[in-house]
PDB file of N, CA and C in Angstrom:
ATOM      1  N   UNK A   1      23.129   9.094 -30.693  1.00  0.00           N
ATOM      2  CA  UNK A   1      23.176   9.903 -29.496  1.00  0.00           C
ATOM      3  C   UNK A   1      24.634  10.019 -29.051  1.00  0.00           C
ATOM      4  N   UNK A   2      24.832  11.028 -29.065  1.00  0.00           N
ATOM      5  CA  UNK A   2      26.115  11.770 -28.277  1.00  0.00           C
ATOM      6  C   UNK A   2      26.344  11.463 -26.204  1.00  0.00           C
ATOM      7  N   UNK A   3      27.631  10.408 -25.861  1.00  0.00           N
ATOM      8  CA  UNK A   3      27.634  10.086 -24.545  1.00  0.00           C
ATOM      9  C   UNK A   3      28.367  11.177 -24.231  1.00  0.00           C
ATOM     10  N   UNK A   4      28.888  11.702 -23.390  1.00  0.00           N
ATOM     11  CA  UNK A   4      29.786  11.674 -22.574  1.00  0.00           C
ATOM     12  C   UNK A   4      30.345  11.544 -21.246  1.00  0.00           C
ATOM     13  N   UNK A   5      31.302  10.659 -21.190  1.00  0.00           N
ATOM     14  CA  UNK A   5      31.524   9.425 -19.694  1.00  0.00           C
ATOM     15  C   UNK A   5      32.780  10.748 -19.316  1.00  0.00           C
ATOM     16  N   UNK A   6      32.370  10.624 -18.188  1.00  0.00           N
ATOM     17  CA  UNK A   6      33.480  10.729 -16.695  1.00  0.00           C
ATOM     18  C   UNK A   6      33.680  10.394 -16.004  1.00  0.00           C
ATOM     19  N   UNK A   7      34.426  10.681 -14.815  1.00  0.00           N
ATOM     20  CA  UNK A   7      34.895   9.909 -13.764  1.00  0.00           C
ATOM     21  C   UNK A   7      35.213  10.992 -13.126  1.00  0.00           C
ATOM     22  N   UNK A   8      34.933  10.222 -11.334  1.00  0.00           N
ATOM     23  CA  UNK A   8      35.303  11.283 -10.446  1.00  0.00           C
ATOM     24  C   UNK A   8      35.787  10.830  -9.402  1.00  0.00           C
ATOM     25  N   UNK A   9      37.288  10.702  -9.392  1.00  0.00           N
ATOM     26  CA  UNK A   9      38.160   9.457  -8.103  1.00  0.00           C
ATOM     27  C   UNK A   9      37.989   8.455  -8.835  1.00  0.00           C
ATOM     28  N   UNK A  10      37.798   8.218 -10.242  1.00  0.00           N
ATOM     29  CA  UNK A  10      37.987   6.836 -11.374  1.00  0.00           C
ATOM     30  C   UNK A  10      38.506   6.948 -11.892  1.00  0.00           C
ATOM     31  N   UNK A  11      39.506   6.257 -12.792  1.00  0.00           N
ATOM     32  CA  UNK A  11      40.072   6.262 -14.033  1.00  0.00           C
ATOM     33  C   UNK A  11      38.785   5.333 -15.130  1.00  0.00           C
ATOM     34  N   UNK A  12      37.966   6.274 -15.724  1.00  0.00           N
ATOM     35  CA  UNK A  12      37.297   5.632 -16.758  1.00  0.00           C
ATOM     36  C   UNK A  12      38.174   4.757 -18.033  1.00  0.00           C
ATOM     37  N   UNK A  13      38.285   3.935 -17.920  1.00  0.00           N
ATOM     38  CA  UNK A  13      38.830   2.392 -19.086  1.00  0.00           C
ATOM     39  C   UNK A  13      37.930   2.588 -20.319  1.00  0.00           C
ATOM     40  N   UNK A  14      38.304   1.882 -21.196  1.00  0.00           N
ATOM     41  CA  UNK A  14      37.853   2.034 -22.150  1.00  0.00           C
ATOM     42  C   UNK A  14      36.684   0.821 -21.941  1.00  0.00           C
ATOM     43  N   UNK A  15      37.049  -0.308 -21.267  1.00  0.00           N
ATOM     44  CA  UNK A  15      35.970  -1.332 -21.012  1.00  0.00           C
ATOM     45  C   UNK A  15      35.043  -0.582 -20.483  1.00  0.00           C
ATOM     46  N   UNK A  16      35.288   0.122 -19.451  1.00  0.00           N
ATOM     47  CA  UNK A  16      33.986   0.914 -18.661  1.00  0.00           C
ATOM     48  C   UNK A  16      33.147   2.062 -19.977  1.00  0.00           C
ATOM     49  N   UNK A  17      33.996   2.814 -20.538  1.00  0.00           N
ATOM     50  CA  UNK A  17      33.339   3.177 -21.984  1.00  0.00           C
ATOM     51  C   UNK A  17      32.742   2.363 -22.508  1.00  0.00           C
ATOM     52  N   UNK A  18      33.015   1.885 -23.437  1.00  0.00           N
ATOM     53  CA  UNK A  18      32.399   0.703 -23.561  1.00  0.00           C
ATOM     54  C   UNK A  18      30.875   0.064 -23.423  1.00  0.00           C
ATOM     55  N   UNK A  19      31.414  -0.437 -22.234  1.00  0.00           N
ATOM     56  CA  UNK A  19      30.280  -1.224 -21.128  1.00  0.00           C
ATOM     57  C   UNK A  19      28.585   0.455 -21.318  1.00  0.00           C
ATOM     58  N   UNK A  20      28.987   1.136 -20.588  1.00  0.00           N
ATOM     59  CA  UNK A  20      28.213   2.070 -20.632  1.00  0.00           C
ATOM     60  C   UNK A  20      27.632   2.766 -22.293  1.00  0.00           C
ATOM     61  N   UNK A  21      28.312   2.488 -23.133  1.00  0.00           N
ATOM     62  CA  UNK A  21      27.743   3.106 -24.393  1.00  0.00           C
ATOM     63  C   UNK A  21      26.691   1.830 -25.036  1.00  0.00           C
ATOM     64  N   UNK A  22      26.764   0.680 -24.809  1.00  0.00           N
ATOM     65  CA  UNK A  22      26.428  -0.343 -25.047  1.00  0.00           C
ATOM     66  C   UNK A  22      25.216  -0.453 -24.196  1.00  0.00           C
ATOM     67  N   UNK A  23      25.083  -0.376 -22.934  1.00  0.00           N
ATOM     68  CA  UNK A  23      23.599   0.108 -22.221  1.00  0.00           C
ATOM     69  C   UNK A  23      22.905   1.152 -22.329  1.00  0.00           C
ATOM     70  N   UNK A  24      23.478   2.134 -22.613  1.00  0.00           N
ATOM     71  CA  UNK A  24      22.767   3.055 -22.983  1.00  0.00           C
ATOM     72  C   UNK A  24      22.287   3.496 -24.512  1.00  0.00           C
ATOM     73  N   UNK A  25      22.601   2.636 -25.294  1.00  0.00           N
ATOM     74  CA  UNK A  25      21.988   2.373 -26.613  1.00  0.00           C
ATOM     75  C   UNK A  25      20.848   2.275 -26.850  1.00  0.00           C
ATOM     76  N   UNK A  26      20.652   0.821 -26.020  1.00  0.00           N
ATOM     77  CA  UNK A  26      19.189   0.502 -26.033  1.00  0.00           C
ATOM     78  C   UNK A  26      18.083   1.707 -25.678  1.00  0.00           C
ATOM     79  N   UNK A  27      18.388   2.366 -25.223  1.00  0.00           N
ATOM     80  CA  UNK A  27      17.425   3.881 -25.249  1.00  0.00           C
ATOM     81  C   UNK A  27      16.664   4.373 -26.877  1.00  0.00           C
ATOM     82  N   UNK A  28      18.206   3.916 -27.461  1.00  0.00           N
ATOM     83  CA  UNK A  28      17.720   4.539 -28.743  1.00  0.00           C
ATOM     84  C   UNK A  28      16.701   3.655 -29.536  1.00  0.00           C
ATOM     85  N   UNK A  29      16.503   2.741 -29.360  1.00  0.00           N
ATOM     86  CA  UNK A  29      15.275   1.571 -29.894  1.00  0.00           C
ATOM     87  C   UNK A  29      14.188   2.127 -29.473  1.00  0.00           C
ATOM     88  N   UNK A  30      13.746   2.732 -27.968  1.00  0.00           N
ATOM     89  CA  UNK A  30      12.561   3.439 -27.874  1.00  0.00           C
ATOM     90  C   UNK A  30      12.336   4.701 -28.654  1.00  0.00           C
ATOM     91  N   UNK A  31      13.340   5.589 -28.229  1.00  0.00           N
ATOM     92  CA  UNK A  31      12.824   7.322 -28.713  1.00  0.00           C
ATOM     93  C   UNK A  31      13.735   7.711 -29.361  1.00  0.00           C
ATOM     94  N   UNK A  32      13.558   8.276 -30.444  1.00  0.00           N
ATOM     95  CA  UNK A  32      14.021   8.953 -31.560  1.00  0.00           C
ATOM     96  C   UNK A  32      14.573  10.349 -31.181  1.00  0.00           C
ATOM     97  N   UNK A  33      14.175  10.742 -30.040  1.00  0.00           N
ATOM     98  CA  UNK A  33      14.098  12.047 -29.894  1.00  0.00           C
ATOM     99  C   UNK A  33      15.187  12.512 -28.984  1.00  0.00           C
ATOM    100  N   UNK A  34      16.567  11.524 -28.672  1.00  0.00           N
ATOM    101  CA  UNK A  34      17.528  11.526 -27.660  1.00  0.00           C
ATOM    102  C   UNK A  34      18.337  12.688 -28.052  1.00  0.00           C
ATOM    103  N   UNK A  35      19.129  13.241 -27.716  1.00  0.00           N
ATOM    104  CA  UNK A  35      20.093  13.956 -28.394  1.00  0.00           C
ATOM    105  C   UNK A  35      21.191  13.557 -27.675  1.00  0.00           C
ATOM    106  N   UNK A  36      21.691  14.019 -26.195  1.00  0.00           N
ATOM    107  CA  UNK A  36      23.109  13.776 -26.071  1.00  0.00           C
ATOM    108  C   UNK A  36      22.501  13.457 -24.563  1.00  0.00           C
ATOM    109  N   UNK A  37      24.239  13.307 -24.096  1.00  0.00           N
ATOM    110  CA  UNK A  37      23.462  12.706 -22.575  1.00  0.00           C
ATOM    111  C   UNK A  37      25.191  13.012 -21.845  1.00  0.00           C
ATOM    112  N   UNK A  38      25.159  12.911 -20.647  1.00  0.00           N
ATOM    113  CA  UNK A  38      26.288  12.989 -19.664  1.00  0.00           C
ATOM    114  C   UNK A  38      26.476  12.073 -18.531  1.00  0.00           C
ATOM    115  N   UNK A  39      27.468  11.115 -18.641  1.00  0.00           N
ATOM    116  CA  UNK A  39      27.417   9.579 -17.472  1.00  0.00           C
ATOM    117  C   UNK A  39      28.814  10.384 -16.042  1.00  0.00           C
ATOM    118  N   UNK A  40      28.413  10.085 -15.329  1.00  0.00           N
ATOM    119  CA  UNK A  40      29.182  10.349 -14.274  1.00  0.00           C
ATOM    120  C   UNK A  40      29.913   9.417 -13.468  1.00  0.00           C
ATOM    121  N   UNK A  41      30.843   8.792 -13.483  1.00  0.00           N
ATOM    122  CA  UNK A  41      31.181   7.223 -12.730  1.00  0.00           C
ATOM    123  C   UNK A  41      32.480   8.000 -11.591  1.00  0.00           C
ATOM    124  N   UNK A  42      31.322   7.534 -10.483  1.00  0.00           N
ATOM    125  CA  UNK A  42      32.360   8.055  -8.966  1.00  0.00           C
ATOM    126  C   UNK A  42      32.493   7.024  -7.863  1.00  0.00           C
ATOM    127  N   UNK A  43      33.299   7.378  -7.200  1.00  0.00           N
ATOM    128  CA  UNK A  43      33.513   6.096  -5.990  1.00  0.00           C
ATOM    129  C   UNK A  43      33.175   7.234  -4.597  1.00  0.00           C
ATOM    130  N   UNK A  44      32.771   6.132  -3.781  1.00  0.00           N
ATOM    131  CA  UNK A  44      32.402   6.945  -2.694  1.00  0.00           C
ATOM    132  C   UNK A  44      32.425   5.800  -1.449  1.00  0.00           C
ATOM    133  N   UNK A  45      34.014   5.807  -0.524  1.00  0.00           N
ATOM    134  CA  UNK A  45      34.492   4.588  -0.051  1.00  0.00           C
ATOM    135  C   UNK A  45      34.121   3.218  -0.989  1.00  0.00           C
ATOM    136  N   UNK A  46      33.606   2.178  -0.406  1.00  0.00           N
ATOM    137  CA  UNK A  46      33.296   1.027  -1.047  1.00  0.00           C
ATOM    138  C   UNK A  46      31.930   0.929  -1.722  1.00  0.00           C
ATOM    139  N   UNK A  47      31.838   2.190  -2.173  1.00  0.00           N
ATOM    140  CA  UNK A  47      30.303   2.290  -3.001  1.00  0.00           C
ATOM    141  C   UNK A  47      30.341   3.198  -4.536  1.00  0.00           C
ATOM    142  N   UNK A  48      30.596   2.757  -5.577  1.00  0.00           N
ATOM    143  CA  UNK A  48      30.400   2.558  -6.887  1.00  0.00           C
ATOM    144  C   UNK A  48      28.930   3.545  -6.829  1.00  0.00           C
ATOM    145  N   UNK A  49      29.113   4.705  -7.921  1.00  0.00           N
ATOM    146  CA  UNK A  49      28.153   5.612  -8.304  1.00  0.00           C
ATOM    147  C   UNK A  49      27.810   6.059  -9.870  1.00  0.00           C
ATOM    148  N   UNK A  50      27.031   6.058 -10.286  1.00  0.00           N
ATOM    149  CA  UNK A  50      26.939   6.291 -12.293  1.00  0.00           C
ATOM    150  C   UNK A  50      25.665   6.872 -11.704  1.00  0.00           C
ATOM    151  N   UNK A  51      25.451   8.262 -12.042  1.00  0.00           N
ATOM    152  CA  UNK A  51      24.605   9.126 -12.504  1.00  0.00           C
ATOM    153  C   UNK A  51      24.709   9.193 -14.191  1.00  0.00           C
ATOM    154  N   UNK A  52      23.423   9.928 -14.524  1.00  0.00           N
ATOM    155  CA  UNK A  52      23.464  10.472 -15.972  1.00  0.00           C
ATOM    156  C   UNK A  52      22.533  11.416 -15.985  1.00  0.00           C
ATOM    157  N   UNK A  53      22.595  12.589 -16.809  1.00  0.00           N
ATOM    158  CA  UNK A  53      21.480  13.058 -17.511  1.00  0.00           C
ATOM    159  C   UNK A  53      21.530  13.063 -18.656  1.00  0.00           C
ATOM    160  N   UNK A  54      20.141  12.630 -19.095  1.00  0.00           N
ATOM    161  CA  UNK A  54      19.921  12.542 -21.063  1.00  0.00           C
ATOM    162  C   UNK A  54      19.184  13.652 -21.161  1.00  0.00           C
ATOM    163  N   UNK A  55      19.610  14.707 -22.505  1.00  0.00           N
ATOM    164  CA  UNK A  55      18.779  15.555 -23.042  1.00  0.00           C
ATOM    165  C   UNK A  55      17.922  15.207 -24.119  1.00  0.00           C
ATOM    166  N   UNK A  56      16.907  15.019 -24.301  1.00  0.00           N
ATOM    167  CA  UNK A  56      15.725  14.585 -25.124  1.00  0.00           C
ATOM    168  C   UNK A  56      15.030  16.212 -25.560  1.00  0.00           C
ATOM    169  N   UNK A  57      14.625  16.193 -26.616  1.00  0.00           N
ATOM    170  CA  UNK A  57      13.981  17.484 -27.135  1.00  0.00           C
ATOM    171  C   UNK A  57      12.976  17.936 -26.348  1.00  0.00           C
ATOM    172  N   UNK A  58      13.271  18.879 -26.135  1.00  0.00           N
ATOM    173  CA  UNK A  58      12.257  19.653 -24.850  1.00  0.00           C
ATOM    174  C   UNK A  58      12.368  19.593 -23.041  1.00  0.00           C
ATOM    175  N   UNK A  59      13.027  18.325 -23.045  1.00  0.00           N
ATOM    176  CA  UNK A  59      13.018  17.537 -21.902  1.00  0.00           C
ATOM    177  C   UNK A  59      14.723  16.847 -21.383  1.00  0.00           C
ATOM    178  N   UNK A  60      14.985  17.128 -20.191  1.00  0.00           N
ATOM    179  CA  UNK A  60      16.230  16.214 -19.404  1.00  0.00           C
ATOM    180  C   UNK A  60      15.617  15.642 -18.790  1.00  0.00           C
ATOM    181  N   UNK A  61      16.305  14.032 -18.436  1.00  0.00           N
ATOM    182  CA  UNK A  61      16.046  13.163 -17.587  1.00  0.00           C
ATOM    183  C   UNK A  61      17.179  13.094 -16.630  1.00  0.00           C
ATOM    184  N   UNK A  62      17.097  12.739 -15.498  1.00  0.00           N
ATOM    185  CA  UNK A  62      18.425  12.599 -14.255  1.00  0.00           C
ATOM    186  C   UNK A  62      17.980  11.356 -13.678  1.00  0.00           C
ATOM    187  N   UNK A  63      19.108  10.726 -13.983  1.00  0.00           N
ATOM    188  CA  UNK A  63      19.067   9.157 -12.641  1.00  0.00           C
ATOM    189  C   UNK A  63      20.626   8.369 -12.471  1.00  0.00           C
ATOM    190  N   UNK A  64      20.522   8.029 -11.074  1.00  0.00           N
ATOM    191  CA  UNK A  64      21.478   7.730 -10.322  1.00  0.00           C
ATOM    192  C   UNK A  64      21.103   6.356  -9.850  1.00  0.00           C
ATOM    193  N   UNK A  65      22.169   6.031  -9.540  1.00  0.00           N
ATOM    194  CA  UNK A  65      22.174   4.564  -8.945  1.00  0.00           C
ATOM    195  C   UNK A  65      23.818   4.508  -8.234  1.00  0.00           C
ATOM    196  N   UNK A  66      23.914   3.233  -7.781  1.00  0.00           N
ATOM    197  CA  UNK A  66      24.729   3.014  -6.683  1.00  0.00           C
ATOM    198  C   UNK A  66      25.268   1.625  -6.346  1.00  0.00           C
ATOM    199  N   UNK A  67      26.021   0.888  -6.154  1.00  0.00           N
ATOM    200  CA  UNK A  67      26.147  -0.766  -5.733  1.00  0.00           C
ATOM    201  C   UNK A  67      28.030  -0.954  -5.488  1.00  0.00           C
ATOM    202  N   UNK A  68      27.907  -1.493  -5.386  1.00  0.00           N
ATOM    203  CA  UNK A  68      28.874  -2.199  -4.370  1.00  0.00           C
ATOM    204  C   UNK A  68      30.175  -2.190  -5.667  1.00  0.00           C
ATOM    205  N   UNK A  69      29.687  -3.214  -7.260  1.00  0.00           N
ATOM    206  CA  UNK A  69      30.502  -3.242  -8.304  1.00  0.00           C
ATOM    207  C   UNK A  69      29.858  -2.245  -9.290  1.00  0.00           C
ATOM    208  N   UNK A  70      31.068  -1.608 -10.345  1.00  0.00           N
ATOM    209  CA  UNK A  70      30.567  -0.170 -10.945  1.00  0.00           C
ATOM    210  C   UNK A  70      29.516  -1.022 -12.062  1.00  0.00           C
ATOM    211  N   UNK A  71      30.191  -1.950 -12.618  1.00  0.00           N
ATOM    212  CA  UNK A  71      29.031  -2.908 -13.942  1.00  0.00           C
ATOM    213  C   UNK A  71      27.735  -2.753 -13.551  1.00  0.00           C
ATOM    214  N   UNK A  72      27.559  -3.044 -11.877  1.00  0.00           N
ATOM    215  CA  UNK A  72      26.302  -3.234 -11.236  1.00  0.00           C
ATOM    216  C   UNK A  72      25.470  -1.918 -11.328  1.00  0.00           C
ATOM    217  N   UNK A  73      26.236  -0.883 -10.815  1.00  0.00           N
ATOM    218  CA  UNK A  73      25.384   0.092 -11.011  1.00  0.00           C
ATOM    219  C   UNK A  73      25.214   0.760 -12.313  1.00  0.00           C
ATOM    220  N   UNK A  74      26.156   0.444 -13.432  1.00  0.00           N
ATOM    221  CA  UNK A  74      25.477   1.276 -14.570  1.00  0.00           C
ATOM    222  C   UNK A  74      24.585   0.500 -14.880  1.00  0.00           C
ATOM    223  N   UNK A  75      24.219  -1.083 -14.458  1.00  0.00           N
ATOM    224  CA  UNK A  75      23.101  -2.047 -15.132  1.00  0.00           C
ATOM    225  C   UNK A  75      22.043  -0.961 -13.943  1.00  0.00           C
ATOM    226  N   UNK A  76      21.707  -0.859 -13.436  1.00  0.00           N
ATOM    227  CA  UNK A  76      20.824  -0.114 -12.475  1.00  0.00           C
ATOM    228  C   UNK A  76      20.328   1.671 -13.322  1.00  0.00           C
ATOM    229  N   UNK A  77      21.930   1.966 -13.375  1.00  0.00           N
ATOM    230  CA  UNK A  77      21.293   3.450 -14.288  1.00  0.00           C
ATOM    231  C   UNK A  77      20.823   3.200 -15.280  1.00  0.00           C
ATOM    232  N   UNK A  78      20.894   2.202 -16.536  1.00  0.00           N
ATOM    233  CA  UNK A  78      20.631   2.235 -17.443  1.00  0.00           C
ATOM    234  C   UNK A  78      18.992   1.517 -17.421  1.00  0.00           C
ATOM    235  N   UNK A  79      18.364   0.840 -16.036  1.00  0.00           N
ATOM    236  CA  UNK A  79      17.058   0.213 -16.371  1.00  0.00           C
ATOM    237  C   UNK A  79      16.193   1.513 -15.948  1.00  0.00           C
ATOM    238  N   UNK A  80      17.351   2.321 -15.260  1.00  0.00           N
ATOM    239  CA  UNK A  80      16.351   3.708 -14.454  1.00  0.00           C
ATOM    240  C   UNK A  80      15.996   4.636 -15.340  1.00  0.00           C
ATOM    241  N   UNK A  81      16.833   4.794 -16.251  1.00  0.00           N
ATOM    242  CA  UNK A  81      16.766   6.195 -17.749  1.00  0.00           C
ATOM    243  C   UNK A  81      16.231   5.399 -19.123  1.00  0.00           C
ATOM    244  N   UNK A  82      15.879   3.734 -18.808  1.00  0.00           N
ATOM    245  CA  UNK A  82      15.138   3.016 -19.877  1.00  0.00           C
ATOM    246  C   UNK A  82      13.632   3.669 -19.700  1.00  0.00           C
ATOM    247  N   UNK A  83      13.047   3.085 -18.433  1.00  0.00           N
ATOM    248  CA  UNK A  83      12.269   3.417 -17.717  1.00  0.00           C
ATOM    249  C   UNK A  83      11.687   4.580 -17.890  1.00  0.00           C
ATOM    250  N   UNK A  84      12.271   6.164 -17.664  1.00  0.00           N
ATOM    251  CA  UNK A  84      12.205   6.931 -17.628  1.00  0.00           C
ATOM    252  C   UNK A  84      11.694   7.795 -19.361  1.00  0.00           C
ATOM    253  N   UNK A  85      12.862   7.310 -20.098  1.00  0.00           N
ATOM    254  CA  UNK A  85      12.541   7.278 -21.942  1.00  0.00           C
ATOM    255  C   UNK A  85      10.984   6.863 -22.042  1.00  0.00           C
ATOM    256  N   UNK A  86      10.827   5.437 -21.704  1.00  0.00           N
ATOM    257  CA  UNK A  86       8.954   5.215 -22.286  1.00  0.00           C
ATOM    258  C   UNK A  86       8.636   5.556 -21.601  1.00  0.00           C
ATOM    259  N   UNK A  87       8.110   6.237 -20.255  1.00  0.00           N
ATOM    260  CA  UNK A  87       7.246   7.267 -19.612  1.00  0.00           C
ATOM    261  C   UNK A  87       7.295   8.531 -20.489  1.00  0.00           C
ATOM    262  N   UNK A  88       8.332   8.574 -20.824  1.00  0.00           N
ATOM    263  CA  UNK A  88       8.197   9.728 -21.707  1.00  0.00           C
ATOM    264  C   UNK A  88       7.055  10.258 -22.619  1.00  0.00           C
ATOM    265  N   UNK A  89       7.760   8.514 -23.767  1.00  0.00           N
ATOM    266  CA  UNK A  89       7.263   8.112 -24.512  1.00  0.00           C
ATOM    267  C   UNK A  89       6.200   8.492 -25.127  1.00  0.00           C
ATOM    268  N   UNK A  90       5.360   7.310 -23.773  1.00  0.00           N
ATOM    269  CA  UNK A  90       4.171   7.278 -23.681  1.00  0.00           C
ATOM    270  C   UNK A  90       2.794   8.556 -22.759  1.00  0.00           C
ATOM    271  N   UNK A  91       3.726   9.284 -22.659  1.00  0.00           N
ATOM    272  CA  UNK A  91       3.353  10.933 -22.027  1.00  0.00           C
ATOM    273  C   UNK A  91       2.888  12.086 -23.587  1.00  0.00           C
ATOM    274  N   UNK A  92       3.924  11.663 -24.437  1.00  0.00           N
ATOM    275  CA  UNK A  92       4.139  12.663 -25.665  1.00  0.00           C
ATOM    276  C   UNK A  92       2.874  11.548 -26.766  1.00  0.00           C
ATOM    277  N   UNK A  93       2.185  10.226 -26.649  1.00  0.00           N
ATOM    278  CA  UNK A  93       1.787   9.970 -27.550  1.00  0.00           C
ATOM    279  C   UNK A  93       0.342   9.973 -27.640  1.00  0.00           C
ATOM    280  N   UNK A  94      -0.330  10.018 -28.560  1.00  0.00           N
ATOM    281  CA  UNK A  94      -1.930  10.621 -28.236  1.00  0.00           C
ATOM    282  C   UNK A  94      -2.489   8.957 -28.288  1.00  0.00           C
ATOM    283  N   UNK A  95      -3.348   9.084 -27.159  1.00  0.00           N
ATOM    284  CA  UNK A  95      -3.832   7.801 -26.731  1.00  0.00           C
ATOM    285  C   UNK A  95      -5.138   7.814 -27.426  1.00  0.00           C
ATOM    286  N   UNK A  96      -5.882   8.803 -27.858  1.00  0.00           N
ATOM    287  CA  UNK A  96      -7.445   9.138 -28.459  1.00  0.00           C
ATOM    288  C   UNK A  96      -7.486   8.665 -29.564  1.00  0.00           C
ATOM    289  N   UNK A  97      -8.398   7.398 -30.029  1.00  0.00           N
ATOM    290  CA  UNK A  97      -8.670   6.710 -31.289  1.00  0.00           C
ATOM    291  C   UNK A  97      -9.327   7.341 -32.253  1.00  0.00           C
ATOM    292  N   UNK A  98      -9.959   8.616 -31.802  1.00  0.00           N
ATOM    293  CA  UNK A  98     -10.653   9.103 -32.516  1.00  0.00           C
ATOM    294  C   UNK A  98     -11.845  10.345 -31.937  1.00  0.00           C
ATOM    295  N   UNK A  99     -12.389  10.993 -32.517  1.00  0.00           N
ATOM    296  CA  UNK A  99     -13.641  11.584 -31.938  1.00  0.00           C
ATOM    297  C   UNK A  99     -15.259  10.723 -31.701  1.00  0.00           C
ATOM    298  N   UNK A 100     -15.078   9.778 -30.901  1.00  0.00           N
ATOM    299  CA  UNK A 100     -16.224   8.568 -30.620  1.00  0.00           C
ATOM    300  C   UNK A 100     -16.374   9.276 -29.196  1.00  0.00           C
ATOM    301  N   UNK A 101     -16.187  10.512 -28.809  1.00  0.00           N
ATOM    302  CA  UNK A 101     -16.914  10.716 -27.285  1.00  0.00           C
ATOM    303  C   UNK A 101     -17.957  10.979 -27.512  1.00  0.00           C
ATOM    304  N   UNK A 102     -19.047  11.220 -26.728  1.00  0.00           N
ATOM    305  CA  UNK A 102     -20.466  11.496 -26.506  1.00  0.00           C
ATOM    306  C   UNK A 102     -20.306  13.301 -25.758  1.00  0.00           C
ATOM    307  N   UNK A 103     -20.838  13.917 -26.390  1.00  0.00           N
ATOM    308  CA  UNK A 103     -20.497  15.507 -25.813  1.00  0.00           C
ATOM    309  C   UNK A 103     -21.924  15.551 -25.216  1.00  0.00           C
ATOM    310  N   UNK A 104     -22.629  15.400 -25.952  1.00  0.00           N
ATOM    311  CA  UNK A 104     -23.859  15.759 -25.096  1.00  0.00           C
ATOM    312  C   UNK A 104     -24.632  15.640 -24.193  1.00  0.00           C
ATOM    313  N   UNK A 105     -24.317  14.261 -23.753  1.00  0.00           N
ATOM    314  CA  UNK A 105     -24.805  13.234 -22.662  1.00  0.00           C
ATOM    315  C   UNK A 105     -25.524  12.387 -23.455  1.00  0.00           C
ATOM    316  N   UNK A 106     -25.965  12.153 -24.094  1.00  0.00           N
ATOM    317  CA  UNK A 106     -26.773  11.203 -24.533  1.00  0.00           C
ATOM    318  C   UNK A 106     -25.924  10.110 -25.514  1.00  0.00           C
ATOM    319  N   UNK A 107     -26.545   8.755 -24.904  1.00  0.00           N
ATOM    320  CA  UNK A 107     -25.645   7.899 -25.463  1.00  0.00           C
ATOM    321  C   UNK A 107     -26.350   6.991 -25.913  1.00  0.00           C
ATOM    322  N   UNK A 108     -27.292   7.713 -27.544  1.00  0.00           N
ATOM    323  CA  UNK A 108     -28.099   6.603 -28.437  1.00  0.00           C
ATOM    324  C   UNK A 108     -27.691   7.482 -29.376  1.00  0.00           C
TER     325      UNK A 108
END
C-alpha cells in the first residue's frame, strides 16, 4: 500500500514517517484490497491531529483522531482505520454456509 504523510504547521521527520508507515501496515494483514491512503499530521495550539483516508477498492475510509502527543494520536488513528478495515471486511464476506434454509415453512 501506497502512504502518503503530510503535515500542516509540522515539519514531518522521518521518525514521524516512519512511526506512521509502521502502524499503518498492520492494515495490510487484514485486507488485501488496500490500495493507497493519505495521513495528515497538524497542530492545532497544544493539540496534535493525524487524520487519514484509505482507498480500498470500491470504498474510502476517513478517520481522525487527536491528543495532546502526535505518537499518541497516530496510535488512536491507526486503531480507528484498523477497526474500520474488518468492518469492512466482514461486510464484503458471505456469512451463508450454505442453502440449509427452509423456504417453505415447513421444518421436517
Amino acid at each position: 500500500m501506497r502512504i502518503e504523510i503530510s503535515g500542516h504547521q509540522i515539519d514531518v521527520t522521518p521518525a514521524l514517517r516512519d512511526y506512521v508507515q509502521s502502524k499503518l501496515e498492520r492494515m495490510e494483514r487484514h485486507s488485501d484490497l488496500l490500495l493507497d491512503g493519505h495521513v495528515i499530521l497538524s497542530v492545532e495550539k497544544l493539540l496534535m491531529r493525524a487524520e487519514a483516508t484509505i482507498n480500498l477498492s470500491g470504498r474510502s475510509l476517513h478517520a481522525e483522531s487527536s491528543a495532546e502527543d502526535m505518537y499518541a494520536a497516530i496510535d488512536l488513528l491507526a486503531d480507528k482505520l484498523d477497526r474500520q478495515v474488518l468492518k469492512h471486511k466482514e461486510k464484503i464476506t458471505n456469512h451463508h454456509r450454505g442453502d440449509d434454509t427452509v423456504r417453505d415453512g415447513s421444518f421436517g
